[in-house]
N, C-alpha and C. Protein backbone atom coordinates (compact mmCIF):
# COMPACT_ATOMS: atom_id res chain seq x y z
N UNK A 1 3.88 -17.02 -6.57
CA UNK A 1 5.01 -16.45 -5.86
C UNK A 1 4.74 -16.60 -4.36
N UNK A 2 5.69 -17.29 -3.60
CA UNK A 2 5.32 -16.83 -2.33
C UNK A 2 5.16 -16.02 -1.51
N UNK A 3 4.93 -15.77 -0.34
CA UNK A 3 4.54 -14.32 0.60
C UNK A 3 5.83 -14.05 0.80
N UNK A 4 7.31 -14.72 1.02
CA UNK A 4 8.00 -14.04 1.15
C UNK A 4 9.03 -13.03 -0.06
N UNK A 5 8.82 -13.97 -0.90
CA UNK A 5 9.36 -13.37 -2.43
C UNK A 5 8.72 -11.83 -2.55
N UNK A 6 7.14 -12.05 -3.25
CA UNK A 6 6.31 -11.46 -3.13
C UNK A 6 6.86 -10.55 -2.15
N UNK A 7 7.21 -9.70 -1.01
CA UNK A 7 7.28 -9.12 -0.04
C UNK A 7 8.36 -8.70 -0.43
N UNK A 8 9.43 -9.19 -0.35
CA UNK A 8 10.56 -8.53 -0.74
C UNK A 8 10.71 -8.14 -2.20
N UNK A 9 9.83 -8.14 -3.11
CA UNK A 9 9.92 -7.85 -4.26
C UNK A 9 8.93 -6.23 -3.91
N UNK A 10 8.10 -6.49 -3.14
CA UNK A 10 7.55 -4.89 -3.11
C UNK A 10 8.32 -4.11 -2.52
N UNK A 11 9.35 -4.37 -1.46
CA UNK A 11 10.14 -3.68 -1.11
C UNK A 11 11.33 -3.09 -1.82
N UNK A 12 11.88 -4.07 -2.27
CA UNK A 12 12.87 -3.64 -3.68
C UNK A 12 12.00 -2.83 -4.56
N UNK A 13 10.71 -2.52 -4.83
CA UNK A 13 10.07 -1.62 -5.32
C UNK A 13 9.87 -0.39 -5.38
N UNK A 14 9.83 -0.33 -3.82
CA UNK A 14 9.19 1.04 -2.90
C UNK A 14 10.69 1.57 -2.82
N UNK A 15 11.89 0.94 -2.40
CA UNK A 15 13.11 1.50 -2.65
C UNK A 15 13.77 1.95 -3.84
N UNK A 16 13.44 1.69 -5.26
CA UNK A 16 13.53 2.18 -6.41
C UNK A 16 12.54 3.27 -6.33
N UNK A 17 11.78 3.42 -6.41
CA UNK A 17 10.97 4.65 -5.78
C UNK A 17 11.50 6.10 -5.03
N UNK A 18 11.65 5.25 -3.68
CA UNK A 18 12.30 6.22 -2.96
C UNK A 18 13.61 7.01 -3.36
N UNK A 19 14.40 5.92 -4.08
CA UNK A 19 15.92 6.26 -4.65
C UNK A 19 15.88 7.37 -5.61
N UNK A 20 14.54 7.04 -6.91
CA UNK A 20 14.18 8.36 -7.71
C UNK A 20 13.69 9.46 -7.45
N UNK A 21 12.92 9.14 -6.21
CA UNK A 21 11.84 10.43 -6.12
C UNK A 21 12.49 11.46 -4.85
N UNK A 22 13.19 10.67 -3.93
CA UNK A 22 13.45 11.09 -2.29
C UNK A 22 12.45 11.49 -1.60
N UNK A 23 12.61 12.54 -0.63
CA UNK A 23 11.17 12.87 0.04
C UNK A 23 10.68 13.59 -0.22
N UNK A 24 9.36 14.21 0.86
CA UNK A 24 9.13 15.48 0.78
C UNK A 24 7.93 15.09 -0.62
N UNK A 25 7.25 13.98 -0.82
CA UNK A 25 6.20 14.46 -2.21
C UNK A 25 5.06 13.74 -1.55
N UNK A 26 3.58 14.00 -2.07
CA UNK A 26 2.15 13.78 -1.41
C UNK A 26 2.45 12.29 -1.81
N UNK A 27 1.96 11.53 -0.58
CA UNK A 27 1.65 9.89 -0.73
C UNK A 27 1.19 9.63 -2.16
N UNK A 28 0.53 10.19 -2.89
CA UNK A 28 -0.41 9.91 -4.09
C UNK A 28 0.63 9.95 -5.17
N UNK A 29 1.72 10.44 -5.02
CA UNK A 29 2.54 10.68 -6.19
C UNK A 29 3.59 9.32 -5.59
N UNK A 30 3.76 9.16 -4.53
CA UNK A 30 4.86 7.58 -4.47
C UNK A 30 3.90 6.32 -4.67
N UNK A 31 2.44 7.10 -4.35
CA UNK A 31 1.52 5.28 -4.89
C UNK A 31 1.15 5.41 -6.15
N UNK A 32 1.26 6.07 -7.13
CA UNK A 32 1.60 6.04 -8.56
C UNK A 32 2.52 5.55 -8.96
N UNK A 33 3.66 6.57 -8.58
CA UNK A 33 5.09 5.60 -9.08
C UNK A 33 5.25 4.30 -8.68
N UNK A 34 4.67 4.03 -7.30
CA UNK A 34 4.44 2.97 -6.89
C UNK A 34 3.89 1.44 -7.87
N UNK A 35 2.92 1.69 -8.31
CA UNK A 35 2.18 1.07 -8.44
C UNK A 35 2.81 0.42 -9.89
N UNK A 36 3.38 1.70 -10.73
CA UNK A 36 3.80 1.71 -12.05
C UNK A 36 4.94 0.58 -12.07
N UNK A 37 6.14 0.55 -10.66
CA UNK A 37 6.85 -0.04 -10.55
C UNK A 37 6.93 -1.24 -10.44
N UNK A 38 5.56 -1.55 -9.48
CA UNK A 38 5.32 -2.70 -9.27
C UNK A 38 4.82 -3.54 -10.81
N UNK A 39 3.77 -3.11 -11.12
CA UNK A 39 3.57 -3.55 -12.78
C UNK A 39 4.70 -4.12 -13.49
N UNK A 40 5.60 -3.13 -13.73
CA UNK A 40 6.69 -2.93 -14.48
C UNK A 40 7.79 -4.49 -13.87
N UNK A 41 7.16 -4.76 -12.60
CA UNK A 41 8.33 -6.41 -12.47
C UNK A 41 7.22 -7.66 -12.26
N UNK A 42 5.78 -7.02 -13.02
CA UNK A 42 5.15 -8.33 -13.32
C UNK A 42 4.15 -8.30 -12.32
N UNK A 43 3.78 -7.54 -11.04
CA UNK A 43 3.08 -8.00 -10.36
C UNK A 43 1.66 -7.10 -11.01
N UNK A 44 0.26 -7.91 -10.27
CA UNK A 44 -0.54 -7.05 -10.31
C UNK A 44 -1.24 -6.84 -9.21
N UNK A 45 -1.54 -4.85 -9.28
CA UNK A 45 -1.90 -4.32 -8.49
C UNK A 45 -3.49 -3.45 -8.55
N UNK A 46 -3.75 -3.70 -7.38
CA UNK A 46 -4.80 -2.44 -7.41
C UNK A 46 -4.65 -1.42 -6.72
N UNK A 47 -5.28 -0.68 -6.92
CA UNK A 47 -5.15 0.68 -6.33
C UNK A 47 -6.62 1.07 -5.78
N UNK A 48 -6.43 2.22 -4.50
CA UNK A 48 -7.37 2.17 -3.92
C UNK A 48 -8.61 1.80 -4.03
N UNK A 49 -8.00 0.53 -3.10
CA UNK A 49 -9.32 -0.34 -3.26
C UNK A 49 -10.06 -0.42 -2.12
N UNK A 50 -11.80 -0.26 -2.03
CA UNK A 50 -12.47 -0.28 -1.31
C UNK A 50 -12.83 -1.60 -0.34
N UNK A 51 -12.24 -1.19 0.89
CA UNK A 51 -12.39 -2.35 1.88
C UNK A 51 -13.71 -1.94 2.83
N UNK A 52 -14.74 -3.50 3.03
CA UNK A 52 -15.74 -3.06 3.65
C UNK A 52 -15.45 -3.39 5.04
N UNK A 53 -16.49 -2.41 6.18
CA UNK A 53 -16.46 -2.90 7.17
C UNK A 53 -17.33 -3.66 7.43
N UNK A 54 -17.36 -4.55 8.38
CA UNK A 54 -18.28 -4.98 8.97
C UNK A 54 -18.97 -4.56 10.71
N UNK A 55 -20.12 -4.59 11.09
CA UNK A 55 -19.89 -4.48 12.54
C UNK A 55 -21.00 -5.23 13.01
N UNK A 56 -20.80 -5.92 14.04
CA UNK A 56 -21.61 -6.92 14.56
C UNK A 56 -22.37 -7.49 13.28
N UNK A 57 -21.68 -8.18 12.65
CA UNK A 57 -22.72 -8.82 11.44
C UNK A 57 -23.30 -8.44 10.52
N UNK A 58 -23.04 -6.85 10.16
CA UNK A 58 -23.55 -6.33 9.50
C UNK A 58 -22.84 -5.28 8.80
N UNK A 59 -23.07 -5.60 7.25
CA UNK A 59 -21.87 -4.39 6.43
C UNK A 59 -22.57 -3.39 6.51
N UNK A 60 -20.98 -2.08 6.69
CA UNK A 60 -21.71 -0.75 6.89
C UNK A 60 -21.30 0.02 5.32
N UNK A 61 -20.93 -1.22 4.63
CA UNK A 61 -20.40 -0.29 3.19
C UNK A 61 -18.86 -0.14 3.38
N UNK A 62 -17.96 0.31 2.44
CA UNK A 62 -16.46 0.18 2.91
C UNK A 62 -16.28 1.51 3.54
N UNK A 63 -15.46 0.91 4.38
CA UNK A 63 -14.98 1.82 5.25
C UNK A 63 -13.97 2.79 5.32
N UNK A 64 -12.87 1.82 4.45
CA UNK A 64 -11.79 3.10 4.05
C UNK A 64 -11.25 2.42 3.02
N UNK A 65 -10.29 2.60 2.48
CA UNK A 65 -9.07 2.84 1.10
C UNK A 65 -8.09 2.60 1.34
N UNK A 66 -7.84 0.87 0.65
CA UNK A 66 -6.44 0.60 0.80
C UNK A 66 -6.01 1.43 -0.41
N UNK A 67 -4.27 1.77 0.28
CA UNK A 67 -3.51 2.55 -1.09
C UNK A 67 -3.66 1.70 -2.43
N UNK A 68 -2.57 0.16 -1.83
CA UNK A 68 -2.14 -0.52 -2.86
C UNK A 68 -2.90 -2.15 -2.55
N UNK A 69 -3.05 -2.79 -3.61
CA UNK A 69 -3.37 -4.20 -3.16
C UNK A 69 -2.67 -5.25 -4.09
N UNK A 70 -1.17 -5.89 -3.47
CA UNK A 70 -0.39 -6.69 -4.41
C UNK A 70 -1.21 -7.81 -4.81
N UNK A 71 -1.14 -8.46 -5.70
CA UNK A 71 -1.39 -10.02 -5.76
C UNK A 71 -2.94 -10.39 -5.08
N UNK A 72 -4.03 -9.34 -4.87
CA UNK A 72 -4.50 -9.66 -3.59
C UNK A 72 -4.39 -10.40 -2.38
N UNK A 73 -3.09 -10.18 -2.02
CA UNK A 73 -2.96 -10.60 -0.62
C UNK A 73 -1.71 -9.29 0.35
N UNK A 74 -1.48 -8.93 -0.35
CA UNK A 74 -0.89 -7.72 0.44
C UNK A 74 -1.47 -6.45 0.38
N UNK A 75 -1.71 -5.64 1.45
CA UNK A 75 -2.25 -4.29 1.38
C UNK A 75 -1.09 -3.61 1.77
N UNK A 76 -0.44 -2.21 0.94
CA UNK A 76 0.29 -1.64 1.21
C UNK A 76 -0.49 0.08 1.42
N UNK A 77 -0.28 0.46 2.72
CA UNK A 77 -0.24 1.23 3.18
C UNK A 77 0.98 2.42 3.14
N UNK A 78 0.64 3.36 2.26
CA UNK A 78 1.48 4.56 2.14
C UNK A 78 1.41 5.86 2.95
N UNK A 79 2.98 5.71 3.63
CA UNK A 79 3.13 7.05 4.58
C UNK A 79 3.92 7.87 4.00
N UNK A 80 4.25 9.29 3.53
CA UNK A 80 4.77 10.42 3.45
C UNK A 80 4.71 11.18 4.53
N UNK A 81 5.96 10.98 6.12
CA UNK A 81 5.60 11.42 7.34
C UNK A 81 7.08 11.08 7.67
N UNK A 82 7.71 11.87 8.41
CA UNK A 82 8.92 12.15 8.97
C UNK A 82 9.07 11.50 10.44
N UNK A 83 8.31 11.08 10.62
CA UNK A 83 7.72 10.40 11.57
C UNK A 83 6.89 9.28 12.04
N UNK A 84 6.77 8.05 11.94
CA UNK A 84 5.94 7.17 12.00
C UNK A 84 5.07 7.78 13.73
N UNK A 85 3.74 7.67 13.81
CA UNK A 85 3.28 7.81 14.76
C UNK A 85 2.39 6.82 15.16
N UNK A 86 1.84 6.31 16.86
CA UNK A 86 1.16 5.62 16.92
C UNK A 86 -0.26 5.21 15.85
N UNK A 87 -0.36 6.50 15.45
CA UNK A 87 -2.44 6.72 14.63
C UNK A 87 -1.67 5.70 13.69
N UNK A 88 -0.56 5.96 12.84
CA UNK A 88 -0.18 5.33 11.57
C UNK A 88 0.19 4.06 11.81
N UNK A 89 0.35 3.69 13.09
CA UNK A 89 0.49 2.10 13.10
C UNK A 89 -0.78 1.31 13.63
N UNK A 90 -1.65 2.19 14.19
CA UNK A 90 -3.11 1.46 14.40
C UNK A 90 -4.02 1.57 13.08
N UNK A 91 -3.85 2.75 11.98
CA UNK A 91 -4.01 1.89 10.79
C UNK A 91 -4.04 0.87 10.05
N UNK A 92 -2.72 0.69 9.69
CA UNK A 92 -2.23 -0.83 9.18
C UNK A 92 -2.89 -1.50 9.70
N UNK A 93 -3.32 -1.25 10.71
CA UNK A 93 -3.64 -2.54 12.02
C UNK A 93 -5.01 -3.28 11.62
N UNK A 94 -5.14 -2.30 11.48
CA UNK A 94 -6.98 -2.14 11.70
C UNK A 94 -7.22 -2.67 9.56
């Protein structure tokens, strides 16, 4: 599948999601349903999966927890926040 299919197929995902659930519930309960959804149109996913860091050349062990990992090549990052804020976009980032 390509990156853009692929992409818009997680989105049509996360919006079936959103459409059932609405707001207001802990990230952990939309990256479940999440995840279930995604399955459910064929893709496969992982779930928090351990990403390592590195620093100057040297692994320090993983560092943090992607939510979701499509296809391994997409990391989806889950916000439950009324607000997107800078911290939550230097996440993703990083």
């Amino acid at each position: 599948m390509e990156h853009a299919q692929l992409t818009g197929t997680i989105i049509q995902a996360a919006m079936v999601v959103h459409s059932e659930l609405g707001p207001g519930l802990l990230e952990s309960v939309y990256e479940g349903c999440l995840e279930l959804e995604l399955m459910a149109m064929g893709l496969t996913v992982a779930r928090q999966v351990e990403v390592p860091v590195v620093y100057k050349g040297k692994s320090l062990g993983f560092g943090f927890r992607a939510d979701l990992v499509v296809h391994e090549t997409v990391v989806i990052e889950l916000k439950a926040v009324d607000l997107i804020k800078e911290v939550h976009k230097a996440q993703v980032i990083s």
